[in-house]
Every structure is written in structure tokens, then in C-alpha cells.
N, C-alpha and C. Protein backbone atom coordinates (compact mmCIF):
# COMPACT_ATOMS: atom_id res chain seq x y z
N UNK A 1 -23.62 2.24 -199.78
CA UNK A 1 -22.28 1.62 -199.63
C UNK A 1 -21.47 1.79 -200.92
N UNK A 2 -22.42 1.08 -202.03
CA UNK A 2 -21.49 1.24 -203.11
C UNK A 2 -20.99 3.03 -203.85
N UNK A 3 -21.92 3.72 -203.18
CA UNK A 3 -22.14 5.35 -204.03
C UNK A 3 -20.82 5.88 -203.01
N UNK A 4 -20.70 5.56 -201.46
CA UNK A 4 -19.23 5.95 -201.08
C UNK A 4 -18.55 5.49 -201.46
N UNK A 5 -17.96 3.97 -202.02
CA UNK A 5 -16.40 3.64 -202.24
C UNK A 5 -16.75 4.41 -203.94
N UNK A 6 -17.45 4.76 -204.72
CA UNK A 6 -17.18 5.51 -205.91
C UNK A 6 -16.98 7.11 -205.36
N UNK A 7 -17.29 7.40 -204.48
CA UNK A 7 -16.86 9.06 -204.16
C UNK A 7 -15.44 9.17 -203.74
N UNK A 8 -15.49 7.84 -203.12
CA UNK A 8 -13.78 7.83 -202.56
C UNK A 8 -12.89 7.82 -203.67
N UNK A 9 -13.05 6.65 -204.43
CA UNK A 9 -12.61 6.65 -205.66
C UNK A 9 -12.42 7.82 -206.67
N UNK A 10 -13.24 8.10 -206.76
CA UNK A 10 -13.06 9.74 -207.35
C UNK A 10 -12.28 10.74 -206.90
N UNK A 11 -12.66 10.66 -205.92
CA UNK A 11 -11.07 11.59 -204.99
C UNK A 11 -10.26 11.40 -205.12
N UNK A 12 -9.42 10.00 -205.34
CA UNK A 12 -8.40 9.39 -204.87
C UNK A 12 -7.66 9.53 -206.44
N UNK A 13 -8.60 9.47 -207.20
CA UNK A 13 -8.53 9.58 -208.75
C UNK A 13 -7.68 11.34 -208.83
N UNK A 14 -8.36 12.13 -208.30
CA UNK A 14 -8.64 13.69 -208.02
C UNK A 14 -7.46 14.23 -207.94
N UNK A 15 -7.29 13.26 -206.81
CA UNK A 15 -5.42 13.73 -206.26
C UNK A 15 -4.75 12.91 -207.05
N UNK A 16 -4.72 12.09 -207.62
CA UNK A 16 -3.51 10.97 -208.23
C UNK A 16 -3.13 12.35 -209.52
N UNK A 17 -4.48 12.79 -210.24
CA UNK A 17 -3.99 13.76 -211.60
C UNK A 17 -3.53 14.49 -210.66
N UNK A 18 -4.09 15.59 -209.48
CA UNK A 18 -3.22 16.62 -209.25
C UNK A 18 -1.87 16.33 -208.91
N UNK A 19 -1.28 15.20 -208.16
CA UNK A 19 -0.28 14.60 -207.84
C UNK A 19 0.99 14.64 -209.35
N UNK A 20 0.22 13.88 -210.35
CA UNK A 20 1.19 14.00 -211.66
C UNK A 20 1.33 15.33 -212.08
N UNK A 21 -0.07 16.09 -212.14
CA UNK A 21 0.29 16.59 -212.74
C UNK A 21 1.35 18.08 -211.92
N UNK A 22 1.41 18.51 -210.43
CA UNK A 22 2.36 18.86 -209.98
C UNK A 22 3.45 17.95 -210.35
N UNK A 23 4.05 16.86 -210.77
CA UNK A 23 5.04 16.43 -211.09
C UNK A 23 5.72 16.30 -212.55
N UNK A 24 4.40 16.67 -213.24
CA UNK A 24 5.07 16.41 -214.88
C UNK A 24 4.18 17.36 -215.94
N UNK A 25 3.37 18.54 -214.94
CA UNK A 25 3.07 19.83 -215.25
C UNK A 25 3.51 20.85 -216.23
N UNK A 26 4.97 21.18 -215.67
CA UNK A 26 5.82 21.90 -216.45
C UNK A 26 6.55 21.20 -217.52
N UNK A 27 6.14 20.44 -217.60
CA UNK A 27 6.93 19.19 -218.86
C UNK A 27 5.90 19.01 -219.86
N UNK A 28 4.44 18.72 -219.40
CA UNK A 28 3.30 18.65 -220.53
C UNK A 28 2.73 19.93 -220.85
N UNK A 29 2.74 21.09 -219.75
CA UNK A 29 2.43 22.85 -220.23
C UNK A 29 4.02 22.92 -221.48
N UNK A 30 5.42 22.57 -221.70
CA UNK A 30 6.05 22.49 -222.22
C UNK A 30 5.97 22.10 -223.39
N UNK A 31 5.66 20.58 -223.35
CA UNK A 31 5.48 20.15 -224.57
C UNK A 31 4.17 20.72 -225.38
N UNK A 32 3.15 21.04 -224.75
CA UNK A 32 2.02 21.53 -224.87
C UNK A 32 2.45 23.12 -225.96
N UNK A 33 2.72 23.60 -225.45
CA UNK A 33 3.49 25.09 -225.70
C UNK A 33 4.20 24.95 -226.90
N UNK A 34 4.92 23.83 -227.00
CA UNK A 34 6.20 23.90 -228.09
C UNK A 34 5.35 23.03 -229.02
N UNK A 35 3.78 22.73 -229.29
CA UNK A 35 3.16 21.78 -230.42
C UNK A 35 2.84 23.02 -230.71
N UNK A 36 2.01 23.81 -230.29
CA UNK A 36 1.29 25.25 -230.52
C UNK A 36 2.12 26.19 -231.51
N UNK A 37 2.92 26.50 -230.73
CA UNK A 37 4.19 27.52 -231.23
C UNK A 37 4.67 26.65 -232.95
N UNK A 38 5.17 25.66 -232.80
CA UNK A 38 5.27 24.91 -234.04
C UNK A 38 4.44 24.89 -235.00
N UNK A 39 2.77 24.71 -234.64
CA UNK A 39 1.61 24.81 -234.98
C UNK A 39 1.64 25.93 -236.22
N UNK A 40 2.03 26.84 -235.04
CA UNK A 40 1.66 28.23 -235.55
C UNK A 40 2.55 28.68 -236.50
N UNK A 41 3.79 28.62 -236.60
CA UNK A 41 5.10 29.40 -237.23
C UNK A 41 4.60 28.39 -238.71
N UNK A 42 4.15 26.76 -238.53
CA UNK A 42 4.45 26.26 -239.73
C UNK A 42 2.93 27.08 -240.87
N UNK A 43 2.16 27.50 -240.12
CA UNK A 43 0.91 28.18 -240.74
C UNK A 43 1.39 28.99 -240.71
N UNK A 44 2.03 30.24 -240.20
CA UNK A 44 2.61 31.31 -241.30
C UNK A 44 3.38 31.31 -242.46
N UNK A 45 4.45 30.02 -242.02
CA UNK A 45 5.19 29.99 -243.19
C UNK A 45 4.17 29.78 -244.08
N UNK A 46 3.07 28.67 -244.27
CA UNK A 46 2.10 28.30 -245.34
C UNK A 46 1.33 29.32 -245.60
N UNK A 47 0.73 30.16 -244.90
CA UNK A 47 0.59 31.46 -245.12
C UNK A 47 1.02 32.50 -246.08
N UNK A 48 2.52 33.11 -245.51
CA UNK A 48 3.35 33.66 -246.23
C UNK A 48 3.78 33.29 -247.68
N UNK A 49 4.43 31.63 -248.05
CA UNK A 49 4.75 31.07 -248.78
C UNK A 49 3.14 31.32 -249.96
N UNK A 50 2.18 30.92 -249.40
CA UNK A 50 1.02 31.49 -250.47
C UNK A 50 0.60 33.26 -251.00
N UNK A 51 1.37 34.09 -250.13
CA UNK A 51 1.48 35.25 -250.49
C UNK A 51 2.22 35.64 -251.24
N UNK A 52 3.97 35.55 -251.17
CA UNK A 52 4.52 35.62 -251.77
C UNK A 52 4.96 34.72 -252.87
């Protein structure tokens, strides 16, 4: 009894992330993207800046 309402639960869990995240997907792959990219340019500059 109790091992189905935790499978259900899990599912329900399953779809709730796929649910957000079809809804706020392209907004956290976004923000996601634009920490990286930032990430990266500020380590070249620190990079570069130690080269030259």
C-alpha cells in the first residue's frame, strides 16, 4: 500500500518538473547559458590580462 502511494508520488513529482520545466525551460537553459558565457569571457579576460 504504502510502496504505491510513493510510486504515485514520484510520478506526480516526474511530471510537476517536466511540467515547469516545459514552462520555464527556455528561461533557466537562458540564464544557465548567460552564467557560462560570463564564466568564460571573465577567465579569458584573467587569462589574457596575465599574458599581457
Amino acid at each position: 500500500m504504502a510502496m504505491q502511494k510513493r510510486r504515485i508520488d514520484r510520478a506526480q513529482r516526474f511530471r510537476a518538473r517536466r511540467v515547469w520545466w516545459e514552462r520555464h525551460g527556455a528561461f533557466a537553459r537562458g540564464l544557465l547559458t548567460g552564467t557560462l558565457v560570463t564564466l568564460l569571457a571573465v577567465w579569458i579576460a584573467k587569462m589574457a590580462a596575465a599574458t599581457f
